[in-house]
Each structure stands twice: as structure tokens, then as C-alpha cells.
Protein backbone atom coordinates (compact mmCIF):
# COMPACT_ATOMS: atom_id res chain seq x y z
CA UNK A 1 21.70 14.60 10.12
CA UNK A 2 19.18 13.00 12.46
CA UNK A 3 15.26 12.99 12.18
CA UNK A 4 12.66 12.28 15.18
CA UNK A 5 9.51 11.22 14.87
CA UNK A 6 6.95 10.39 17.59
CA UNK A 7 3.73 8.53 16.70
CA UNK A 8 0.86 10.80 18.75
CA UNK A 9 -1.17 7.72 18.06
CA UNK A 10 0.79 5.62 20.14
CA UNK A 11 2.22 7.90 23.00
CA UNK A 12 0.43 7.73 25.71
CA UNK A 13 1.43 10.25 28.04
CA UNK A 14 -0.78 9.22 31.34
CA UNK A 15 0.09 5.72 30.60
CA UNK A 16 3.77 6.30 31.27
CA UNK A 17 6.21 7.71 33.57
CA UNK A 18 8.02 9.80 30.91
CA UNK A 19 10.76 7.66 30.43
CA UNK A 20 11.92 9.37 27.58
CA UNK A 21 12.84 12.64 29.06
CA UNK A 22 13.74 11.05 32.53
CA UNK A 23 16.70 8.56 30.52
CA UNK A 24 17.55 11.20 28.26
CA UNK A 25 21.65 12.24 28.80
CA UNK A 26 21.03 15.90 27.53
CA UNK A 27 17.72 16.68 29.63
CA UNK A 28 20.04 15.36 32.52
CA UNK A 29 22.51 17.72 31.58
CA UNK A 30 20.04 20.72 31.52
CA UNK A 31 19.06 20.93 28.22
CA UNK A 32 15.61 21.36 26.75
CA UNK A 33 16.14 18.03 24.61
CA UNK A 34 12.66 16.63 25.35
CA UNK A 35 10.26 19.13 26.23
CA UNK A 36 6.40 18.35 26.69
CA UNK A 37 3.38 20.31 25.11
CA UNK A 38 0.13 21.31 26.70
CA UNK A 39 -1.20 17.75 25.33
CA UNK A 40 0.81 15.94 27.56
CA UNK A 41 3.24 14.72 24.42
CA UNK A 42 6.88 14.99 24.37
CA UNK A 43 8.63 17.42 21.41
CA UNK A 44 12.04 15.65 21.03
CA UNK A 45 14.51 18.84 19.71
CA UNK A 46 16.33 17.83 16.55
CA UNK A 47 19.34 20.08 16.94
CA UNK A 48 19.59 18.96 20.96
CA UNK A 49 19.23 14.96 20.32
CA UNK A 50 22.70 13.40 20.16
CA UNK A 51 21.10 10.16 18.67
CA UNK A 52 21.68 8.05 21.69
CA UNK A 53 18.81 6.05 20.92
CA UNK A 54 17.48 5.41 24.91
CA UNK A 55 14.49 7.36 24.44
CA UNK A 56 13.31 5.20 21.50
CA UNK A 57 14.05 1.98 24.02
CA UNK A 58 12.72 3.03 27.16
CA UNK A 59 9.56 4.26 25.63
CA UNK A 60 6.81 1.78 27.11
CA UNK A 61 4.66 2.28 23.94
CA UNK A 62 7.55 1.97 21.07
CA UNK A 63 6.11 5.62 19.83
CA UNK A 64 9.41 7.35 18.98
CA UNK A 65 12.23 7.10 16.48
CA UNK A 66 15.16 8.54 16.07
CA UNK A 67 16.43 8.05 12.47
CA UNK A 68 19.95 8.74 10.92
CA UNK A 69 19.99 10.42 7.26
CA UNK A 70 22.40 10.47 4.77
CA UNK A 71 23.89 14.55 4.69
CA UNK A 72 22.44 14.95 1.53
CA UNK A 73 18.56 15.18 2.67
CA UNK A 74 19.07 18.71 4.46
CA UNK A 75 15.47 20.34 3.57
CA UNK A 76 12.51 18.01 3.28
CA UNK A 77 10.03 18.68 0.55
CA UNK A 78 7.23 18.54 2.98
CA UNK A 79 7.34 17.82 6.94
CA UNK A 80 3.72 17.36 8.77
CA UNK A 81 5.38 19.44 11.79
CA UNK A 82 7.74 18.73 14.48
CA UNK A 83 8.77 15.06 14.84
CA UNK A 84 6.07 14.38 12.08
CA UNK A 85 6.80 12.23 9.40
CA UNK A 86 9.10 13.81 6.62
CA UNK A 87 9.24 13.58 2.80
CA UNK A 88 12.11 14.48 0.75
CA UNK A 89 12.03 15.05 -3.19
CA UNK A 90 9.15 14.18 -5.41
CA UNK A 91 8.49 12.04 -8.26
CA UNK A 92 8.53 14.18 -12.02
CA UNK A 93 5.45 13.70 -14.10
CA UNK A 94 5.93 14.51 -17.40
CA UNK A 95 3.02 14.88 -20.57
CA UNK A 96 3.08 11.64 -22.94
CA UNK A 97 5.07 9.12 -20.50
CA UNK A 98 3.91 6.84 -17.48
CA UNK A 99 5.94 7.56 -14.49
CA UNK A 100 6.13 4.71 -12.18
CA UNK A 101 6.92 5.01 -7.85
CA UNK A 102 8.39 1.69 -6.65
CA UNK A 103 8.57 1.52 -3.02
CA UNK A 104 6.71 -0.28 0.43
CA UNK A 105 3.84 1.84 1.82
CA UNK A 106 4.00 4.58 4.34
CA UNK A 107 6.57 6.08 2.58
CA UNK A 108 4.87 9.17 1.26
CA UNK A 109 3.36 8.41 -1.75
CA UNK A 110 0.20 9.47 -1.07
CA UNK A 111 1.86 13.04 0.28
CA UNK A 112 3.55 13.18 -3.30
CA UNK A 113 0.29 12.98 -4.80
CA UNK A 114 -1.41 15.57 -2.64
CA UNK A 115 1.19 18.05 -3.86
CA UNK A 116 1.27 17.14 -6.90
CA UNK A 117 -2.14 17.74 -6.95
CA UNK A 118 -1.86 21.23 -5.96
CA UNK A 119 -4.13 20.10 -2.85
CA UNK A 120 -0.83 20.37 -0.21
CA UNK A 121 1.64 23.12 -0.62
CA UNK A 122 4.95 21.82 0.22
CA UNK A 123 6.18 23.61 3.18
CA UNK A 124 9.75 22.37 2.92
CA UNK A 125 9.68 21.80 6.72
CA UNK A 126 8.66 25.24 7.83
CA UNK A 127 5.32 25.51 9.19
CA UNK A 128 2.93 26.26 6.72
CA UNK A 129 4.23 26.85 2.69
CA UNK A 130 3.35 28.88 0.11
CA UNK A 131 3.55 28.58 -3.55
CA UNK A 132 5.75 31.69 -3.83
CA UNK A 133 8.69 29.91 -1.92
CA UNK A 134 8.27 26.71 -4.02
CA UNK A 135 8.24 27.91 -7.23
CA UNK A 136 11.51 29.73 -6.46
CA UNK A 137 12.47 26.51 -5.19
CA UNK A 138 12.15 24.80 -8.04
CA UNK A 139 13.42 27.30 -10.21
CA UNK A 140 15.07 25.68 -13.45
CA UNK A 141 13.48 22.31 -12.77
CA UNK A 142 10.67 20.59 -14.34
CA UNK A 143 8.84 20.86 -11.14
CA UNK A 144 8.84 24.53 -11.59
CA UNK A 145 6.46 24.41 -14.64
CA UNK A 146 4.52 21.87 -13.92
CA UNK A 147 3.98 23.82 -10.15
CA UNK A 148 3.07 26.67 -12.05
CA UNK A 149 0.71 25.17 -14.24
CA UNK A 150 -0.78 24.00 -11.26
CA UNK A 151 -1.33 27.80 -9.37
CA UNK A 152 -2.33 29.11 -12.27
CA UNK A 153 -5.36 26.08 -12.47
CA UNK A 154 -4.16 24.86 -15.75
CA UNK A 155 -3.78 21.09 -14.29
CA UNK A 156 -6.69 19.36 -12.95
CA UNK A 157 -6.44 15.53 -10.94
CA UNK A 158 -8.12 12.14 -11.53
CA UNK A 159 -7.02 9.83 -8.95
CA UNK A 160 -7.66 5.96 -8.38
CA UNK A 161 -7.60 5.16 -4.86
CA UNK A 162 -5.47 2.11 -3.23
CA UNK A 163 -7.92 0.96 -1.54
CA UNK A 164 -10.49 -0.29 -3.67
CA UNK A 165 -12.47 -2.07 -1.00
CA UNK A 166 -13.41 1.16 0.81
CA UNK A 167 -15.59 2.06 -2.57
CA UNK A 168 -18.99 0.87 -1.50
CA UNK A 169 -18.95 2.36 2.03
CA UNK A 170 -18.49 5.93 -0.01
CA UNK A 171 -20.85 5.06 -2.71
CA UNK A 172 -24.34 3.51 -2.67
CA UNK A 173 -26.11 2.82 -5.86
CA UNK A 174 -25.33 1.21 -8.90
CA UNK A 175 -22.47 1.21 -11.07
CA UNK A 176 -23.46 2.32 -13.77
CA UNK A 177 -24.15 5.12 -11.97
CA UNK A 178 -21.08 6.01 -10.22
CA UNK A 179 -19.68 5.55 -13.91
CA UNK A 180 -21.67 7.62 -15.35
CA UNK A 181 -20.95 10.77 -12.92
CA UNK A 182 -16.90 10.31 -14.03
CA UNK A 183 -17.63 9.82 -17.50
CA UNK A 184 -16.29 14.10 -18.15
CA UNK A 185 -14.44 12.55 -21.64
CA UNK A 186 -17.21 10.19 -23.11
CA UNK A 187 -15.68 7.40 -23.56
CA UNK A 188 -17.78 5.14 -21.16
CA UNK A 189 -19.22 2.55 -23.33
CA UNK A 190 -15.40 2.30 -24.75
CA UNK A 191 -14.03 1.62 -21.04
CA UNK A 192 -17.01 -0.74 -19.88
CA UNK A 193 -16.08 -2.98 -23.30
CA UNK A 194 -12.29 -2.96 -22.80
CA UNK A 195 -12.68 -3.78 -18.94
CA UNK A 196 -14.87 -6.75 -19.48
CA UNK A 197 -17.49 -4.49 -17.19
CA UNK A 198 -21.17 -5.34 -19.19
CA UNK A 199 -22.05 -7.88 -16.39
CA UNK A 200 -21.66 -5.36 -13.64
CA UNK A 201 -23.31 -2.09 -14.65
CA UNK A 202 -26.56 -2.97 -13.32
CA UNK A 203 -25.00 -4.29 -10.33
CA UNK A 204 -25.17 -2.09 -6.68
CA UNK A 205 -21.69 -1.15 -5.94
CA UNK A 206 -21.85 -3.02 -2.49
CA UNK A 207 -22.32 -6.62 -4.69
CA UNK A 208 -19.41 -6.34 -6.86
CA UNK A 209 -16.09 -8.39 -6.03
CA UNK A 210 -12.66 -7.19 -6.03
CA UNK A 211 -11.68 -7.53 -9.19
CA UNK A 212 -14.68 -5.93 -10.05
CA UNK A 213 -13.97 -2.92 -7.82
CA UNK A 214 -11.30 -2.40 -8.52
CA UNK A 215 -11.64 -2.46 -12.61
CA UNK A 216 -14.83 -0.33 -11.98
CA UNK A 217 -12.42 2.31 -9.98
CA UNK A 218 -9.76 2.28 -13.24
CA UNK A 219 -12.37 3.08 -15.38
CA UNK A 220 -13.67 6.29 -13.50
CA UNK A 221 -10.38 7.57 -13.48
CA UNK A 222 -9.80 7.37 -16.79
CA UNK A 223 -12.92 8.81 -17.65
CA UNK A 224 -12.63 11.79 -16.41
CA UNK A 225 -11.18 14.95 -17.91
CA UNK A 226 -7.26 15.63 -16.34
CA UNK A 227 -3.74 16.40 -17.58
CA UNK A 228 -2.37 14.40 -14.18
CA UNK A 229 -3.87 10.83 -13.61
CA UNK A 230 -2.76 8.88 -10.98
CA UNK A 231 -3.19 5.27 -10.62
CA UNK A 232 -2.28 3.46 -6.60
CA UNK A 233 -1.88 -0.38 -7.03
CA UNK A 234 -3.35 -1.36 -10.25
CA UNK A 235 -2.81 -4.76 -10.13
CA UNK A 236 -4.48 -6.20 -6.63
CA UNK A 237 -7.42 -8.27 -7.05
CA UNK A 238 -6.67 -8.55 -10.99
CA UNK A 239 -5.75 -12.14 -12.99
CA UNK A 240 -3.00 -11.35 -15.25
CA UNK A 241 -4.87 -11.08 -18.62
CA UNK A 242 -6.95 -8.11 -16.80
CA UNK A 243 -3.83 -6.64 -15.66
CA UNK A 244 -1.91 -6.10 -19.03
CA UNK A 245 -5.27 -4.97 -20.31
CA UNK A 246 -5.19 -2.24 -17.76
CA UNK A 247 -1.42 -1.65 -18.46
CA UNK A 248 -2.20 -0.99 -22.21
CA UNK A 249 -5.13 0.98 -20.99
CA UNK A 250 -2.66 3.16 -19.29
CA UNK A 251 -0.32 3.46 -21.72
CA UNK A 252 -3.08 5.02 -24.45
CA UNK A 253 -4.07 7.89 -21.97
CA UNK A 254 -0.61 8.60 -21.16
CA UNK A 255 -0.04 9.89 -25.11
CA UNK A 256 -0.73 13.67 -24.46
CA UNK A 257 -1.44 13.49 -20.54
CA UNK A 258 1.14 12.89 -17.51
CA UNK A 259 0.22 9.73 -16.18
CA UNK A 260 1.96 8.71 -12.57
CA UNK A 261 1.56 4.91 -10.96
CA UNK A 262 2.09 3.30 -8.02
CA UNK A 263 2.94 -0.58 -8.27
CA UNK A 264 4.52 -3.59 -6.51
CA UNK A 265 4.07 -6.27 -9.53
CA UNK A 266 7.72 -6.13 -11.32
CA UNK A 267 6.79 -7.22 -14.51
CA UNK A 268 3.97 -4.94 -15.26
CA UNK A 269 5.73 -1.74 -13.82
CA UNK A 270 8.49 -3.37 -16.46
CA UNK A 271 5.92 -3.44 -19.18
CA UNK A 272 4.08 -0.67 -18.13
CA UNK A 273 6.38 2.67 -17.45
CA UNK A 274 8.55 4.75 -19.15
CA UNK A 275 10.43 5.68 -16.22
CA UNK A 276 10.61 5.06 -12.51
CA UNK A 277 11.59 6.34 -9.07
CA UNK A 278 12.45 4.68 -5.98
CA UNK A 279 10.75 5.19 -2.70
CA UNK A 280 13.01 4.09 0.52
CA UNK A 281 12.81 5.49 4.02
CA UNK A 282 11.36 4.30 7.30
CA UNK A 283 7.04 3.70 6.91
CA UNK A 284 5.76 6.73 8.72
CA UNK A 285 8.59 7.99 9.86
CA UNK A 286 10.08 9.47 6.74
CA UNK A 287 10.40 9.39 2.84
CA UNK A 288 12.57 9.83 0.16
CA UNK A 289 12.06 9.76 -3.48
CA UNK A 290 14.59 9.14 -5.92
CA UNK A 291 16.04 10.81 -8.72
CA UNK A 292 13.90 9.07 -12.62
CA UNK A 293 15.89 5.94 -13.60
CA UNK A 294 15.48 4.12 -16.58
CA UNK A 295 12.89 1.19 -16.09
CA UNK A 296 15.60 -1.96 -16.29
CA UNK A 297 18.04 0.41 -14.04
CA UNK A 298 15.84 0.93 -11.24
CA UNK A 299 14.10 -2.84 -10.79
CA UNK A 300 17.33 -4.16 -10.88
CA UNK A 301 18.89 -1.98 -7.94
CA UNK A 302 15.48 -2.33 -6.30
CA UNK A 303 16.62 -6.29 -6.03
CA UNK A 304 19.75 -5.92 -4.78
CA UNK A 305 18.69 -2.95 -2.32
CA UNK A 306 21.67 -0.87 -3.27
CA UNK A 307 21.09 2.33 -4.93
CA UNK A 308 24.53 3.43 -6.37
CA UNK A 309 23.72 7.13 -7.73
CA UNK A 310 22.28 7.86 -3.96
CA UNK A 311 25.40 5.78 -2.25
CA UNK A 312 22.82 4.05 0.51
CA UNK A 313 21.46 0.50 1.06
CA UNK A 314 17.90 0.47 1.41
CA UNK A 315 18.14 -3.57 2.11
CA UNK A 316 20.20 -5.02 3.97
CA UNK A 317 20.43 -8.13 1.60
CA UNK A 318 19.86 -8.67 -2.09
CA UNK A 319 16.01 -10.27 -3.72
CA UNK A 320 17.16 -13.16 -5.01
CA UNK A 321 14.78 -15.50 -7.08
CA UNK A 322 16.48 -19.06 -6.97
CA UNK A 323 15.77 -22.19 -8.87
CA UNK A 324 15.48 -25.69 -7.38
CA UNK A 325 15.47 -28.98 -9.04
CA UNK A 326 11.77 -30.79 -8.64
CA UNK A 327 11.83 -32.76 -5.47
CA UNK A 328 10.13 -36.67 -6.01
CA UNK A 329 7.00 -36.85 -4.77
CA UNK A 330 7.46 -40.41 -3.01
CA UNK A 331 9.75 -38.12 -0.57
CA UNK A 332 7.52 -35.94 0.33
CA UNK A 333 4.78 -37.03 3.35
CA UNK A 334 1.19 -36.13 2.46
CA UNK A 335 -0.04 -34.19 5.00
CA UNK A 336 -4.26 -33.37 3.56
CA UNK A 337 -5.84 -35.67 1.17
CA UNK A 338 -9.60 -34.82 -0.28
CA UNK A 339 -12.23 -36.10 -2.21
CA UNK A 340 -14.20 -34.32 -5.04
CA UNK A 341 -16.93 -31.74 -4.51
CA UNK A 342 -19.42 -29.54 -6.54
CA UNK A 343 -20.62 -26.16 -5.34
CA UNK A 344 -23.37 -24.26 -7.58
CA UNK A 345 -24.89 -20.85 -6.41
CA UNK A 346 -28.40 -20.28 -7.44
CA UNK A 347 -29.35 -20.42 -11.18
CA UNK A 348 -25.93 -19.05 -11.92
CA UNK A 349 -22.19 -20.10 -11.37
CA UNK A 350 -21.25 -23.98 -10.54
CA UNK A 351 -17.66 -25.01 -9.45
CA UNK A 352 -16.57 -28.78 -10.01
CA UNK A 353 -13.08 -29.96 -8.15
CA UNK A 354 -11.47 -33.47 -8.09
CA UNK A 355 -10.09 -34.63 -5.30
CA UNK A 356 -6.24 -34.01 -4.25
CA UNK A 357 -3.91 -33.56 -1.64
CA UNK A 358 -1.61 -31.59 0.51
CA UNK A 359 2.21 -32.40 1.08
CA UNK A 360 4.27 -31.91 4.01
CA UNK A 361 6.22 -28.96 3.78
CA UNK A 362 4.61 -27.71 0.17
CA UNK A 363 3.09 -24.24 -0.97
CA UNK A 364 0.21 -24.88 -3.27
CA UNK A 365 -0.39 -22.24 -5.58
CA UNK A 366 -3.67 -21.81 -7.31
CA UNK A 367 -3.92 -20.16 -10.79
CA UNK A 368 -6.67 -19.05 -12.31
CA UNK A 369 -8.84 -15.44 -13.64
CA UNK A 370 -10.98 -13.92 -11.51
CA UNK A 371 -14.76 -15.38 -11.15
CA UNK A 372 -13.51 -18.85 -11.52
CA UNK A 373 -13.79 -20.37 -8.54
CA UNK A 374 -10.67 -19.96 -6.40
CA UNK A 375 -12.10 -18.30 -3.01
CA UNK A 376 -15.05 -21.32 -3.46
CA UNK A 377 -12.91 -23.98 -3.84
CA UNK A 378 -10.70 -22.78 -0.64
CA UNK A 379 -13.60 -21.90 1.42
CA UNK A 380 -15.10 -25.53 1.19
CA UNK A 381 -11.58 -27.15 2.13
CA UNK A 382 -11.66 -24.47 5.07
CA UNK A 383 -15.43 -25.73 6.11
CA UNK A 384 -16.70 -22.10 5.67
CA UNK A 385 -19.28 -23.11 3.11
CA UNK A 386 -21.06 -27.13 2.66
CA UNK A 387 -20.71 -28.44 -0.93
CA UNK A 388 -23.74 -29.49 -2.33
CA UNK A 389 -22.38 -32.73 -3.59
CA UNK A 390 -19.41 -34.42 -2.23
CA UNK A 391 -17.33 -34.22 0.98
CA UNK A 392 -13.79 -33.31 0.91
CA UNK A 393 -13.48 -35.43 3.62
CA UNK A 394 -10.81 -33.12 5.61
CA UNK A 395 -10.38 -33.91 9.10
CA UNK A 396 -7.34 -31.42 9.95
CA UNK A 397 -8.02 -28.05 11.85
CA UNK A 398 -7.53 -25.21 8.73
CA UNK A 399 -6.71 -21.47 9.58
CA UNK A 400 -8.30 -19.37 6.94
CA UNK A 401 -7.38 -15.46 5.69
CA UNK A 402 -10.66 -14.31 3.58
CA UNK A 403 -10.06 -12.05 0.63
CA UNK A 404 -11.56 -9.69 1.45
CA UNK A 405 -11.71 -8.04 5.26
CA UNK A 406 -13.95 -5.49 6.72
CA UNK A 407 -12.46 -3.85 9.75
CA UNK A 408 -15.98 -3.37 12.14
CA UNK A 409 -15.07 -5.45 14.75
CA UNK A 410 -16.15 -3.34 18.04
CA UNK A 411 -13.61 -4.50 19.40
CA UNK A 412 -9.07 -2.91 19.86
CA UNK A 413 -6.32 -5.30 18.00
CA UNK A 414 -4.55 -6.18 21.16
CA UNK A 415 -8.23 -7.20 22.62
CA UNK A 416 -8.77 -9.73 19.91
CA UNK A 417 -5.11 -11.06 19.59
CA UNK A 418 -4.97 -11.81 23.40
CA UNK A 419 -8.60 -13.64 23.00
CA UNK A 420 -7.11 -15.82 20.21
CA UNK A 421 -3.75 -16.59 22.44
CA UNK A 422 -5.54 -17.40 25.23
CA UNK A 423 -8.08 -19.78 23.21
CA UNK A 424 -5.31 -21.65 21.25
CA UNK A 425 -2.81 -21.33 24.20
CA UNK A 426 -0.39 -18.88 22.01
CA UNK A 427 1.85 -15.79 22.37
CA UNK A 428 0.27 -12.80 20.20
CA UNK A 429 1.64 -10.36 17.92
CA UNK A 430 1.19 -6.25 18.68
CA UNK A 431 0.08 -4.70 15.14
CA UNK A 432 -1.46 -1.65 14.75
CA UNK A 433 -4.31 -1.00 12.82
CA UNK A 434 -4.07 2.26 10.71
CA UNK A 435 -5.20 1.60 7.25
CA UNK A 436 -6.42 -1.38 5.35
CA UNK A 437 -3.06 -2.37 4.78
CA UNK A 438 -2.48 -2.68 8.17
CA UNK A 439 -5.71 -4.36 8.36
CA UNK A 440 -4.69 -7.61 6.08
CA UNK A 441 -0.98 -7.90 8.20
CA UNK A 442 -3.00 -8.05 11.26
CA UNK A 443 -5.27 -10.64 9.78
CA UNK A 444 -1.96 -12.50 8.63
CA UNK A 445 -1.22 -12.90 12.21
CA UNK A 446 -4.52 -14.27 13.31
CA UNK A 447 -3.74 -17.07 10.63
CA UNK A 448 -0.13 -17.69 11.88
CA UNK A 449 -1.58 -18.24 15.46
């Protein structure tokens, strides 16, 4: 079974000279393989395409694919229509455990959520769906009572977005009161104590950090009143102490609720979840979710990329975390050697650092909770900010990737990318920009050019 998808965002019809239909075998055999809407876009016939691939290489714009899937993904759960991206199964949430999604983005989570939600109504790749045809679809599964908890309104959402960042450009004000508009289970002044949040209350959303965004965004989920929570990336922007206080945090509302999460750090997923599925597939192209596997189970074929039950490699190699002796430091060329600098900020915090350097062919890693300093002490190595005593006394050209981005440049990716190849004399990178996910990749590039 074969799957194509064509990203409308990319194809650019009047751009082009069609290659795809004019290099496709079939079309130049007379069939309707590749036929073209009244918005100028290709429709690339599932049943027709013989998975040749020349279409997906001739395309000027790299907007189709044309993906293989194992014989056992017949029906998708949910398909955003023809050649749009595809998601097959859905993860189980169950009352008094935390259900954990392990997987790379663009691979349907947020879909999952939206049905779970009752807010999509799985369609099962036929137009529009109706709740009739997936409850008897899920007849004699756990999805089937849950589903019909949900038509019947019995199961209400609370949601914690991914993107955390995105928080003060859809709420202005302070956050005490944003808090205090989730707070449907009254157990605010519990969450601000456990969450370390009395020095932000009084605070306008627009001045807190990340870590503080993001802590502030746990805590209105869990305030509010709902037999599903759902929790995207808990971890980001959190030292580790805050994360396993958020974990446990978790874990208490989870005792007579469904709780489901979506997270990339290993060892709090480990600590955190009861269960876990898998998430493989092509990003936004298509999705499948596996079958629950025990905790252990599932990280561990994760790593290796192999998922026996399911017979298909999502990797094509193994993670492999290796272990190398301590190399002497009188081998090892310093590259960037500074002096000691202080930084304070007003009447408030202060950050001291003693000089050090930088070796050749060395990843310095900096440890530390949030609020301590870190994105100071980086920014005055990087010459973004002047010490107030001290010079660091570093005379190298530094690339520099802020924490925190804000995509309102008036200005297209490829635009900027060719103005920084053409100042520093480089080849650029095509990304696209789509989310805010996207957004820190592409910035990833500016620093590697």
C-alpha cells in the first residue's frame, strides 16, 4: 500500500512546468494518474500511482511524496483529504494512569488530541466522519467508551500547549490573572506554591521567561476542571529539579482522571508514565501510533529503532550512548581563553564568572536551574551585552542561537539565508518555516553558517 501526499504550501503550480504529470509513466500511458484541480494543484490518484517515484524528483519545489506502508495500515484513523497527511490508530487514555506518546513532531499528535478531544471526528479517510461510524468502529475497544463518553458530553479537555512561547501574544495582562480564569478546581494557591510561581504572579505575561511560561502554562491546565488532560513537552525550558516536580505533579492528577503526555526527555517519560505508545511515520506526510507498551519495553525499542510487535524499522540505525575514557588536557589545543566578568541588572540579580577557556574540538556544557545566569553568562562571551566589570577579553568571531526566537522578521526564509551566504561567502540551507519548531531548526542553520 502506497500513500501520496503533496504539500499545497509548497506547490507552486505557475512556478512550474508540471513536471509531475508530464514525467509520469501512467499519465503517458493515458491514465488519469495526476490530474489537476481548479486551483492549479495536481491530485496524484492513489490506486493509479505505481510508486515510481519521478514525480517526487522532478518536482522543482520538493512538494510531493510518495510513501510505501506496511499492508497492515489499510484505513487511516483520520486523513485531512486527498494526498493530505494521514494518521493511523490513536493513543488509549485510560482514568488513573499517565499515558505517554514518544515520537518526532509532525507526526500527528496534535490530530490525536483533537479527536480525542471530541473537537475532530475521525473520518477514517472518507470525507467528512461522523460519530455513528466510529463508534461502530471501535466497537469492543476501549476507544469505544471513552468515544462515547465523549458524544454524550461526559468528558471535557484541559490542554497545555507545546508552544509555550506563543502565550503572551494570546494573552495580555498579568499572571495572576490568566491563573485565576483556569483556576475551575481551586487549587491555585496549592499550584503557585508547588511551582515555585510567588515571584511571578504580579508579573505581565509578556515579562516572564521560559521557564516561567511554561510552569505558568502547567499550572492552568491543571487547574481546570477535566477527566482528559493533556500535557505537549513538559520538560523544555525546565532545570531538572522543576521537571520531576512537574512529573510528580502529573502523576497526583492522574489518580481518578486520564492524563495523556507528550515528551522527548527519556528519563522523565521513564519516571513519569504508566504506559507508552510510539509515534513513527514521515513528519507531515503521515502517522502512525502504536499499540500501549510497557514503559521499559517501548524506550528501549525506541533506541534501537526496531519495533518487533509492528515488524518495521523506524531507524535505520540503533541510539547508542557510548562511553569514552577522559582525554588529557595537555592534548587538547585551546582554542578561546577569557578573563572574569560581573554583570548585575538593576537593584536585582548579579552574575559573577571566573575566567576560562575553550578547547579545540570540545562541547562545553553548562549546568545549572533556571534564573541563574546561563543565557547572561553566554551572551557576554557572544558580545551581545557589556559586563559592567571585567572584559572577557575574546577576540574570536562567535555565532550565537538566543533562547528564545520571535519569528517577525518581514522578511521569507530563503530571503534571509541567501543575505547571510552572500555576507559570509556561504552556501545556504532551504528550511521551511511552519511552526516554531521549524522556527529554532532554521535558526540552527543561521548559526552553522
Amino acid at each position: 500500500m502506497r500513500i501520496a501526499i503533496l504539500n499545497k504550501d509548497r506547490c507552486q503550480p505557475r512556478r512550474c512546468s508540471k513536471e509531475c504529470e508530464k514525467y509520469c509513466p501512467r499519465v503517458r500511458t493515458g491514465d488519469e494518474t495526476i490530474v489537476f484541480e481548479e486551483d492549479g494543484k495536481p491530485v496524484v490518484s492513489e490506486e493509479l500511482c505505481v510508486g515510481c517515484g519521478i514525480c517526487v524528483n522532478k518536482c522543482p519545489f520538493k512538494a510531493i511524496m510518495i510513501i510505501g506502508l506496511p499492508e497492515a495500515l489499510q484505513v487511516p484513523t483520520h486523513r485531512y483529504g486527498p494526498n493530505g497527511f494521514a494518521l493511523f490508530g490513536l493513543p488509549v487514555p485510560r482514568i488513573g494512569k499517565v499515558t505517554g506518546i514518544l515520537g518526532p513532531n509532525g507526526i500527528g499528535k496534535s490530530t490525536s488530541v483533537q479527536i480525542l478531544s471530541g473537537s475532530l471526528v475521525p473520518n477514517f479517510g472518507q470525507g467528512n466522519g461522523d460519530w455513528d461510524t466510529a463508534l461502530e468502529h471501535y466497537a469492543g475497544t476501549a476507544l469505544h467508551d471513552y468515544f462515547k463518553a465523549v458524544v454524550d458530553g461526559k468528558v471535557r479537555v484541559s490542554q497545555k500547549p507545546q508552544y509555550v512561547d506563543l502565550i503572551p501574544k494570546a494573552f495580555k495582562g498579568k499572571t495572576s490573572e490568566l491563573l485565576e480564569k483556569t483556576d475551575e478546581r481551586g487549587i491555585l494557591d496549592e499550584l503557585v506554591d508547588y511551582l515555585d510561581l510567588k515571584s511571578v504572579v504580579d508579573r505581565k505575561i509578556s515579562e516572564l521567561s521560559g521557564g516561567e511560561l511554561q510552569r505558568v502554562a502547567i499550572a492552568a491546565c491543571a487547574s481546570k476542571d477535566a477527566q482528559f488532560y493533556f500535557f505537549d513537552e513538559i520538560s523544555p525550558y525546565l532545570d531538572i529539579y522543576q521537571r520531576i516536580n512537574v512529573a510528580r505533579l502529573i502523576q497526583k492528577i492522574s489518580k481518578d482522571r486520564a492524563v495523556l503526555v507528550v515528551e522527548h526527555d527519556l528519563a522523565i517519560l521513564d519516571m513519569l508514565t504508566d504506559v507508552i505508545h510510539i509515534a513513527y511515520g514521515e513528519p507531515a506526510g503521515f502517522g502512525v501510533i502504536t499499540l500501549p507498551k510497557s514503559v521499559r519495553v517501548g524506550i528501549n525499542q525506541y533506541l534501537k529503532g526496531y519495533l518487533p510487535e509492528e515488524n518495521i524499522r523506524i531507524r535505520p540505525e540503533a541510539i547508542k550512548f557510548e562511553i569514552h575514557p577522559p582525554r588529557e588536557a595537555s592534548q587538547i589545543k585551546s582554542m578561546v581563553t577569557f578573563n572574569g566578568f560581573s554583570k548585575k541588572f538593576g537593584d536585582g540579580f548579579s552574575l559573577k564568572a571566573t575566567g576560562g577557556s575553550l578547547r579545540e574540538g570540545e562541547v562545553l556544557g553548562i549546568v545549572g536551574p533556571n534564573g541563574i545566569g546561563k543565557s547572561t553568562f553566554v551572551k557576554v562571551l557572544a558580545g551581545e551585552i557589556k559586563p559592567d566589570d571585567g572584559n572577557p577579553g575574546i577576540d574570536v568571531k562567535i555565532s550565537y542561537k538566543p533562547q528564545y526566537i520571535k519569528a517577525d522578521i518581514p522578511l521569507t526564509v530563503q530571503d534571509f539565508l541567501r543575505g547571510i551566504s552572500k555576507r559570509f561567502g556561504t552556501s545556504y540551507y532551504e528550511v521551511e518555516i511552519s511552526n516554531p519548531s521549524s522556527l529554532k531548526r532554521f535558526m540552527t542553520a543561521c548559526l552553522v553558517i
